[in-house]
PDB file of N, CA and C in Angstrom:
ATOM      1  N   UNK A   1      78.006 121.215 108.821  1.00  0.00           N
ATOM      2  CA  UNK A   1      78.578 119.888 108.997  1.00  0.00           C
ATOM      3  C   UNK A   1      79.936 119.835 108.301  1.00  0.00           C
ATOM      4  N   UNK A   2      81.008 119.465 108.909  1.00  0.00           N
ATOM      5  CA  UNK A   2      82.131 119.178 108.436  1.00  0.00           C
ATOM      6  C   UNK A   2      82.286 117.841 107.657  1.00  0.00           C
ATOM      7  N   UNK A   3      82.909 117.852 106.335  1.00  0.00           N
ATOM      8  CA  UNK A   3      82.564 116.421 105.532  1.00  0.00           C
ATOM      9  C   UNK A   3      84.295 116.180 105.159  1.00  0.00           C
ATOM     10  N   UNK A   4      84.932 116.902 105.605  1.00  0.00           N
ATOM     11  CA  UNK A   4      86.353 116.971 105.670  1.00  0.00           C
ATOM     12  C   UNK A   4      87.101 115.128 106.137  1.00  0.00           C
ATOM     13  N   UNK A   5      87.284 114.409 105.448  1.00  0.00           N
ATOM     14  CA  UNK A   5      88.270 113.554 106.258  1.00  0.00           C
ATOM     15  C   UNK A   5      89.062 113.463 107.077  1.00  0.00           C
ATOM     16  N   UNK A   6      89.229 112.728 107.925  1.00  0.00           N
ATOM     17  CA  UNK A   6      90.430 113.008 108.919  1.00  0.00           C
ATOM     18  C   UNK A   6      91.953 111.974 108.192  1.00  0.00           C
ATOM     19  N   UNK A   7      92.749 112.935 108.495  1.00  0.00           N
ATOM     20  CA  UNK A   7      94.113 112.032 107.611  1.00  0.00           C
ATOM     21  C   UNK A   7      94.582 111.018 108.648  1.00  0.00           C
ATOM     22  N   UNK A   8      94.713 109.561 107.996  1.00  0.00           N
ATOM     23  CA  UNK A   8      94.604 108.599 107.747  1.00  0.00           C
ATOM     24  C   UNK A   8      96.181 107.750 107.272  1.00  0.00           C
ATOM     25  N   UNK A   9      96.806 107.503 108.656  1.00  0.00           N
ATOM     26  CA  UNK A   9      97.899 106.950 107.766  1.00  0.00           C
ATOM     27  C   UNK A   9      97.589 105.318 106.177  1.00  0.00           C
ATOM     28  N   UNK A  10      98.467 105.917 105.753  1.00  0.00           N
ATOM     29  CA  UNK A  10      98.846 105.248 104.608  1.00  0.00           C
ATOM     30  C   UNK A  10      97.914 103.571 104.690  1.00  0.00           C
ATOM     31  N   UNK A  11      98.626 103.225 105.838  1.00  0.00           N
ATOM     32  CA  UNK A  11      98.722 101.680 106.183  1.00  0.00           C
ATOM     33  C   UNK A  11      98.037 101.024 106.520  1.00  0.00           C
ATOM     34  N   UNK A  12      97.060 101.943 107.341  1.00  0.00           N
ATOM     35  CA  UNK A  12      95.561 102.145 107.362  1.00  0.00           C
ATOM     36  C   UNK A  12      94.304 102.342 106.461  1.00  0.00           C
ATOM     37  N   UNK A  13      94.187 102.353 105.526  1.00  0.00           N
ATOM     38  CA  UNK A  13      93.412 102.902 104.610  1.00  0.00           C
ATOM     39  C   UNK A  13      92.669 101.524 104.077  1.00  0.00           C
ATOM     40  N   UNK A  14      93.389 100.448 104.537  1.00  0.00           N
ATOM     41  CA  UNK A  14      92.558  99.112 103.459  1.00  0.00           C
ATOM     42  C   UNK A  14      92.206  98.395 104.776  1.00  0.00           C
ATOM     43  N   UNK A  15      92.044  98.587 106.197  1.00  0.00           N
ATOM     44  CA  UNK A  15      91.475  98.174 107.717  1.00  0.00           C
ATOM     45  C   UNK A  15      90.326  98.121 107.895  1.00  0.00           C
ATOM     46  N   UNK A  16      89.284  96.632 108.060  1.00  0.00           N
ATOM     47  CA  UNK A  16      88.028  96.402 107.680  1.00  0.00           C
ATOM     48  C   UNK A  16      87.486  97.719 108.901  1.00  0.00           C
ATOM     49  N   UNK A  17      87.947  97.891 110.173  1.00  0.00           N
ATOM     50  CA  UNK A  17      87.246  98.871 110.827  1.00  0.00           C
ATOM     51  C   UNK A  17      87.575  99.686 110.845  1.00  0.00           C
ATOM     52  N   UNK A  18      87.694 100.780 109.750  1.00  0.00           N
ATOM     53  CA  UNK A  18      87.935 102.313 109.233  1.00  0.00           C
ATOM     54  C   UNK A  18      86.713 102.180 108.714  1.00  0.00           C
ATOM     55  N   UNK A  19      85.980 103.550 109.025  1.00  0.00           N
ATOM     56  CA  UNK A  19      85.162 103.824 108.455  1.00  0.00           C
ATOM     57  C   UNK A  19      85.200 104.350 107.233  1.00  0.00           C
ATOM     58  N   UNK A  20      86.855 104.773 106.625  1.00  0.00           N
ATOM     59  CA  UNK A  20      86.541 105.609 105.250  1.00  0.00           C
ATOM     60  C   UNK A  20      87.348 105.065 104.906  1.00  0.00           C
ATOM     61  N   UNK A  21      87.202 103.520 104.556  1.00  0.00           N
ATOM     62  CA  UNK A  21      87.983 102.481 104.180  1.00  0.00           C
ATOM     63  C   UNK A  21      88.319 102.607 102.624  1.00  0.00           C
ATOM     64  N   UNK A  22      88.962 102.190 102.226  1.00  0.00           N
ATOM     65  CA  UNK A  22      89.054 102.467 100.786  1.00  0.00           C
ATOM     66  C   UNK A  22      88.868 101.075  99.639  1.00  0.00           C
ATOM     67  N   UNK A  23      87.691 101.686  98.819  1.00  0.00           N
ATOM     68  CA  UNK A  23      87.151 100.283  97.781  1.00  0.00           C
ATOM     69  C   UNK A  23      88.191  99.633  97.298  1.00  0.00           C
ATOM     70  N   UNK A  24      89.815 100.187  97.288  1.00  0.00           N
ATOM     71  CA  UNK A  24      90.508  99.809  96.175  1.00  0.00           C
ATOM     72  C   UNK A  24      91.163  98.432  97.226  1.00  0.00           C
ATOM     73  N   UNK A  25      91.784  97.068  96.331  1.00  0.00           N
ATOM     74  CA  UNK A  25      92.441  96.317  96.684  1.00  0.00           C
ATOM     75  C   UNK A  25      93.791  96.937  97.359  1.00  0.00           C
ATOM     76  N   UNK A  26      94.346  96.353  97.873  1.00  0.00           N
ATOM     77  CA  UNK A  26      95.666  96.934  98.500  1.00  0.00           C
ATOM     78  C   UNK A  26      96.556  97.313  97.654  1.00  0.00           C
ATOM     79  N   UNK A  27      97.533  98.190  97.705  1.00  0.00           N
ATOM     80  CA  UNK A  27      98.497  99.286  96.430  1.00  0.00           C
ATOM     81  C   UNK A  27      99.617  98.016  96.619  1.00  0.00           C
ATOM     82  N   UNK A  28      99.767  97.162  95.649  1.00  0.00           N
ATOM     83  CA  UNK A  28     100.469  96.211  96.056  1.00  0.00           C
ATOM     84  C   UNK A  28     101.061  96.367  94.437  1.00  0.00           C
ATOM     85  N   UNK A  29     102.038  95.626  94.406  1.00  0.00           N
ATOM     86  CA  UNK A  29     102.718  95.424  93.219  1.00  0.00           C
ATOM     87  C   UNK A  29     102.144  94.110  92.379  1.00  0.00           C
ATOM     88  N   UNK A  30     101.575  94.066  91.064  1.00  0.00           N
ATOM     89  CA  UNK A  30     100.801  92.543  90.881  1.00  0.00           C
ATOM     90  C   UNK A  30     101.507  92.174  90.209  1.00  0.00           C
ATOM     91  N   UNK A  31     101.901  91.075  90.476  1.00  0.00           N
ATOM     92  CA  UNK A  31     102.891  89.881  89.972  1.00  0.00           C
ATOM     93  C   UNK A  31     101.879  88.559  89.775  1.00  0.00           C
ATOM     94  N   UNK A  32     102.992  87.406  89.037  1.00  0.00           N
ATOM     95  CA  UNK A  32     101.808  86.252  88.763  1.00  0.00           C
ATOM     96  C   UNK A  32     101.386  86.001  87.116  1.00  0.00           C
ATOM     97  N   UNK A  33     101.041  85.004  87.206  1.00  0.00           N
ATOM     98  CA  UNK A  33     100.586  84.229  86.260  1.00  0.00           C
ATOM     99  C   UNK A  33      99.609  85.405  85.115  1.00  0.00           C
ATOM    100  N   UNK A  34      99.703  85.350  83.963  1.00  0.00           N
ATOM    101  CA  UNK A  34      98.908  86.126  83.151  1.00  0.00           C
ATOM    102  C   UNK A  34      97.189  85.928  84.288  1.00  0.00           C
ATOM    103  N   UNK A  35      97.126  84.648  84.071  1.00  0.00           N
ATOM    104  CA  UNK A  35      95.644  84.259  84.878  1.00  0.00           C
ATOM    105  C   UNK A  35      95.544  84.971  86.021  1.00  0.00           C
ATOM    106  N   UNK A  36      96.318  84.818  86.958  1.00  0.00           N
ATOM    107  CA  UNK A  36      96.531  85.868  88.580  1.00  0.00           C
ATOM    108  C   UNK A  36      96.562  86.891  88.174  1.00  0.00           C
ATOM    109  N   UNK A  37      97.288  87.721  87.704  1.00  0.00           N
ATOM    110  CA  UNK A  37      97.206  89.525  86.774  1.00  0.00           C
ATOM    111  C   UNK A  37      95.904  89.382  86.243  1.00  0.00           C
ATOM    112  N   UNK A  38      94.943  88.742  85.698  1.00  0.00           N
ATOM    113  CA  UNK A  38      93.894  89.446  85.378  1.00  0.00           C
ATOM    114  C   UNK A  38      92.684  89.385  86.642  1.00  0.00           C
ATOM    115  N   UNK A  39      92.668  88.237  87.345  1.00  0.00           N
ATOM    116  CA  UNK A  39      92.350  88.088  89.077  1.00  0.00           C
ATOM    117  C   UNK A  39      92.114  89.275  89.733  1.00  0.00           C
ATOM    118  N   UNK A  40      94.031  89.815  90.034  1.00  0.00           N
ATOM    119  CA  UNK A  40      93.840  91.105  90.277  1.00  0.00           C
ATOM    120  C   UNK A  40      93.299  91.863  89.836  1.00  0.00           C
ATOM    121  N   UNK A  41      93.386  92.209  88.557  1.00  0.00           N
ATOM    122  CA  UNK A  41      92.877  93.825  88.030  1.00  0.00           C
ATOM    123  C   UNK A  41      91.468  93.601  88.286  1.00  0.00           C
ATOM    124  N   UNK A  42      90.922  92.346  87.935  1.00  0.00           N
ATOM    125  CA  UNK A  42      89.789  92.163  88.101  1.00  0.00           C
ATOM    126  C   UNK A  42      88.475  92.834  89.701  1.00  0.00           C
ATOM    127  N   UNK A  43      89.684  92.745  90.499  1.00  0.00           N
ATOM    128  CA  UNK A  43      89.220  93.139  91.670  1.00  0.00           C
ATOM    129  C   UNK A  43      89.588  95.019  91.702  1.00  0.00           C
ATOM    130  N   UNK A  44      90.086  95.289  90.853  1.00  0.00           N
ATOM    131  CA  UNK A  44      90.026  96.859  90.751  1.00  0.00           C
ATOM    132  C   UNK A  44      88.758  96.903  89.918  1.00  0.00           C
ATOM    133  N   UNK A  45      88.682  96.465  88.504  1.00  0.00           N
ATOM    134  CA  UNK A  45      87.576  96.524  88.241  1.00  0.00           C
ATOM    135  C   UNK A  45      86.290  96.544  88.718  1.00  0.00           C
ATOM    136  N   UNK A  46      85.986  95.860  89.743  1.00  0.00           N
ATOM    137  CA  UNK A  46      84.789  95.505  91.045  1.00  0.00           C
ATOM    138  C   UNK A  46      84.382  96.614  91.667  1.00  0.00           C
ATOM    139  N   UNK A  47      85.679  97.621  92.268  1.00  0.00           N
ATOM    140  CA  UNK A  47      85.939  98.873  92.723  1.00  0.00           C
ATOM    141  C   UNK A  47      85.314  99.882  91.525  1.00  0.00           C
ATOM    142  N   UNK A  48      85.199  99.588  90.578  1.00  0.00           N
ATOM    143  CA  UNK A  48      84.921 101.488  89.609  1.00  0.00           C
ATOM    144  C   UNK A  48      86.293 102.047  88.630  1.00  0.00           C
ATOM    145  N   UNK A  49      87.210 100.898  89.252  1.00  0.00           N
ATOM    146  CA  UNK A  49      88.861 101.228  87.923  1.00  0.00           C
ATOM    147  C   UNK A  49      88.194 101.196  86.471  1.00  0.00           C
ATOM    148  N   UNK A  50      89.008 101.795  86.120  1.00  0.00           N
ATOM    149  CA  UNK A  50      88.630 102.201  84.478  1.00  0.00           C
ATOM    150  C   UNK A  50      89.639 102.502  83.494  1.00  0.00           C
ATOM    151  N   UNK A  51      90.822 102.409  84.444  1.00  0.00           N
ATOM    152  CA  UNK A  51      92.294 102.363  83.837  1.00  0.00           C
ATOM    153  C   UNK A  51      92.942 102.231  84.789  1.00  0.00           C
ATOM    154  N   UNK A  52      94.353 101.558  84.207  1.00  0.00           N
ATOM    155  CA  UNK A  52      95.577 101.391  85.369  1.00  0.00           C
ATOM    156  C   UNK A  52      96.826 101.779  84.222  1.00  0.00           C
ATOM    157  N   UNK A  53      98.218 101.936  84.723  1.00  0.00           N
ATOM    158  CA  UNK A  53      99.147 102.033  84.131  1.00  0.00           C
ATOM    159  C   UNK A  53     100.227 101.132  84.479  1.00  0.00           C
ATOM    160  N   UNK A  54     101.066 100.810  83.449  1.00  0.00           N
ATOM    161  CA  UNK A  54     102.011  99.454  83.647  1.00  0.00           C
ATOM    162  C   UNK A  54     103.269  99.820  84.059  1.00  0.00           C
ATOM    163  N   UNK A  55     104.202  99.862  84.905  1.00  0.00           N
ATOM    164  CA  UNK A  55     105.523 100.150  85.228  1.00  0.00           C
ATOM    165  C   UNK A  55     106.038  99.056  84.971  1.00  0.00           C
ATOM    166  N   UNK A  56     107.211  99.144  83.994  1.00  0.00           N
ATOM    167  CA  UNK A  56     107.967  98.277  83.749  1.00  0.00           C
ATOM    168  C   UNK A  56     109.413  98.297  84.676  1.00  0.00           C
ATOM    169  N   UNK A  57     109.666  97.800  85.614  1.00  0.00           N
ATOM    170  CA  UNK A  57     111.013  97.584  86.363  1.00  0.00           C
ATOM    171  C   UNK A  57     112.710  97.923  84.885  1.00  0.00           C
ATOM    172  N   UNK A  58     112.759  96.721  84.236  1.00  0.00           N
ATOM    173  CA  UNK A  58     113.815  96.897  83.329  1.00  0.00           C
ATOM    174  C   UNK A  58     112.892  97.086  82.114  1.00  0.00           C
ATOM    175  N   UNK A  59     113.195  98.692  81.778  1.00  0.00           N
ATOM    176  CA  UNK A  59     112.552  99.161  80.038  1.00  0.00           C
ATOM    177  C   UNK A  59     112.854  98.542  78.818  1.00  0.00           C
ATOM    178  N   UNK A  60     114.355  97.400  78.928  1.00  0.00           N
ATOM    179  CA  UNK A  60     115.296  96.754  77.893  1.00  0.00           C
ATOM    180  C   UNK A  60     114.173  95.842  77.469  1.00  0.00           C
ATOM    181  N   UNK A  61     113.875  95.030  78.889  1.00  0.00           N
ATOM    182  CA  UNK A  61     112.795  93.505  79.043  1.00  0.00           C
ATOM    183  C   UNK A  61     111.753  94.033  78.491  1.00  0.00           C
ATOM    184  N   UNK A  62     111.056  94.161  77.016  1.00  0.00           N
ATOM    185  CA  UNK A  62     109.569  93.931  76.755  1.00  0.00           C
ATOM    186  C   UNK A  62     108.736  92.688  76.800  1.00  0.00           C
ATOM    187  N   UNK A  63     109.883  91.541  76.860  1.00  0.00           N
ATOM    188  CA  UNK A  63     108.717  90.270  77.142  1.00  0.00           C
ATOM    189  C   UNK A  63     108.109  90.572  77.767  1.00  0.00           C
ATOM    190  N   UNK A  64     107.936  91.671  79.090  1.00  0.00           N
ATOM    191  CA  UNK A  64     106.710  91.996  79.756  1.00  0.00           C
ATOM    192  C   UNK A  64     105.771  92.584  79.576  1.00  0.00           C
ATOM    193  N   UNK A  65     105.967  93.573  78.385  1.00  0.00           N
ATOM    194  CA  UNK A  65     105.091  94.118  78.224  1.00  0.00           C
ATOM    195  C   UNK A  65     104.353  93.456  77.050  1.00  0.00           C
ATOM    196  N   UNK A  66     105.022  92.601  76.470  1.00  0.00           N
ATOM    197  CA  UNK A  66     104.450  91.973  75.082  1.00  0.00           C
ATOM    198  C   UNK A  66     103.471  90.514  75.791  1.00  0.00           C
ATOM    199  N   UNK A  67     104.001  89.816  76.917  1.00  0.00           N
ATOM    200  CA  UNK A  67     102.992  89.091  77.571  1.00  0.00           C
ATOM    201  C   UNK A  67     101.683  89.888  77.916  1.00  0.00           C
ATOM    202  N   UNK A  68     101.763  91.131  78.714  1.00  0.00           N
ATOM    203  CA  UNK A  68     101.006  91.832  79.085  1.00  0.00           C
ATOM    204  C   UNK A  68      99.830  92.267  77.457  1.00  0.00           C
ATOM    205  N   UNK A  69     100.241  92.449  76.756  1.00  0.00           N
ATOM    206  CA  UNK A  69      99.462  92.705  75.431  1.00  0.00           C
ATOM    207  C   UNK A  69      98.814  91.309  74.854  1.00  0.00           C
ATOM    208  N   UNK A  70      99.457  90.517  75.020  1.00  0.00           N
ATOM    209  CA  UNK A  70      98.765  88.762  73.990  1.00  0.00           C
ATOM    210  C   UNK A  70      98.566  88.013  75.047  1.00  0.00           C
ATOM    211  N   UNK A  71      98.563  88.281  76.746  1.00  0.00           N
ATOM    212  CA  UNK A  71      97.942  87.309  77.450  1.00  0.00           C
ATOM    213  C   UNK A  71      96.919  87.760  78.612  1.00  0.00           C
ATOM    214  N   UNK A  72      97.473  89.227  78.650  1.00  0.00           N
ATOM    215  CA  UNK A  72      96.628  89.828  79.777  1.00  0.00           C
ATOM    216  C   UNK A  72      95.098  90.310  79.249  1.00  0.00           C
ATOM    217  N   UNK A  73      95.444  91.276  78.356  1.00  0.00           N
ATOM    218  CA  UNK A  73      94.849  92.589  77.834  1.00  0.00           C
ATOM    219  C   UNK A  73      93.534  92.142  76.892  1.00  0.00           C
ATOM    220  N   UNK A  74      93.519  90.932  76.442  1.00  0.00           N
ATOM    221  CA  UNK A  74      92.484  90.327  75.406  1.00  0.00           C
ATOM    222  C   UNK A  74      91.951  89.988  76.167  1.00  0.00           C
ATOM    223  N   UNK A  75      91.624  89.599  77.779  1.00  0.00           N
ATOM    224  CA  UNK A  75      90.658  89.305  78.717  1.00  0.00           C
ATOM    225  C   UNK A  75      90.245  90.274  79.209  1.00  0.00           C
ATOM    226  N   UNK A  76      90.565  91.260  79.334  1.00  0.00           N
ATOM    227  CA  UNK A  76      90.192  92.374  80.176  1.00  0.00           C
ATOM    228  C   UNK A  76      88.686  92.846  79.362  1.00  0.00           C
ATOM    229  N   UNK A  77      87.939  93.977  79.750  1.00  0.00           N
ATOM    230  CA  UNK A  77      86.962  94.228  79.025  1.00  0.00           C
ATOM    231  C   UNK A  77      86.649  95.721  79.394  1.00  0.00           C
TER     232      UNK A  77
END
């Protein structure tokens, strides 16, 4: 038996009728309210996530990452 996947464009992969649909929420960029950012992750969490990593757009701007530490990260679990 072949258990091989068949490749699958990109764009396709989150399409309720694919059969080798993928658990994860859509590869989207999460933006939003501390409350909405934890929403999201929340729905990776649901999936089996167990870590994510933060890209910061401008490295200068840490208000983002310092919101991300005192508003996101103390809800998470």
């Amino acid at each position: 038996m072949d258990h091989r996947l068949e490749h699958v464009p990109f764009e396709d992969l989150h399409r309720e009728d694919h059969p080798e649909q993928s658990r994860l929420p859509p590869e989207e960029p999460l933006h939003g309210s501390p409350a909405r950012i934890v929403e999201q992750l929340g729905q990776y969490a649901e999936s089996g996530t167990t870590r994510v990593y933060v890209r910061l757009r401008d490295l200068s701007d840490l208000d983002h990452l310092d919101l991300l530490m005192t508003e996101v990260a103390p809800q998470l679990s």
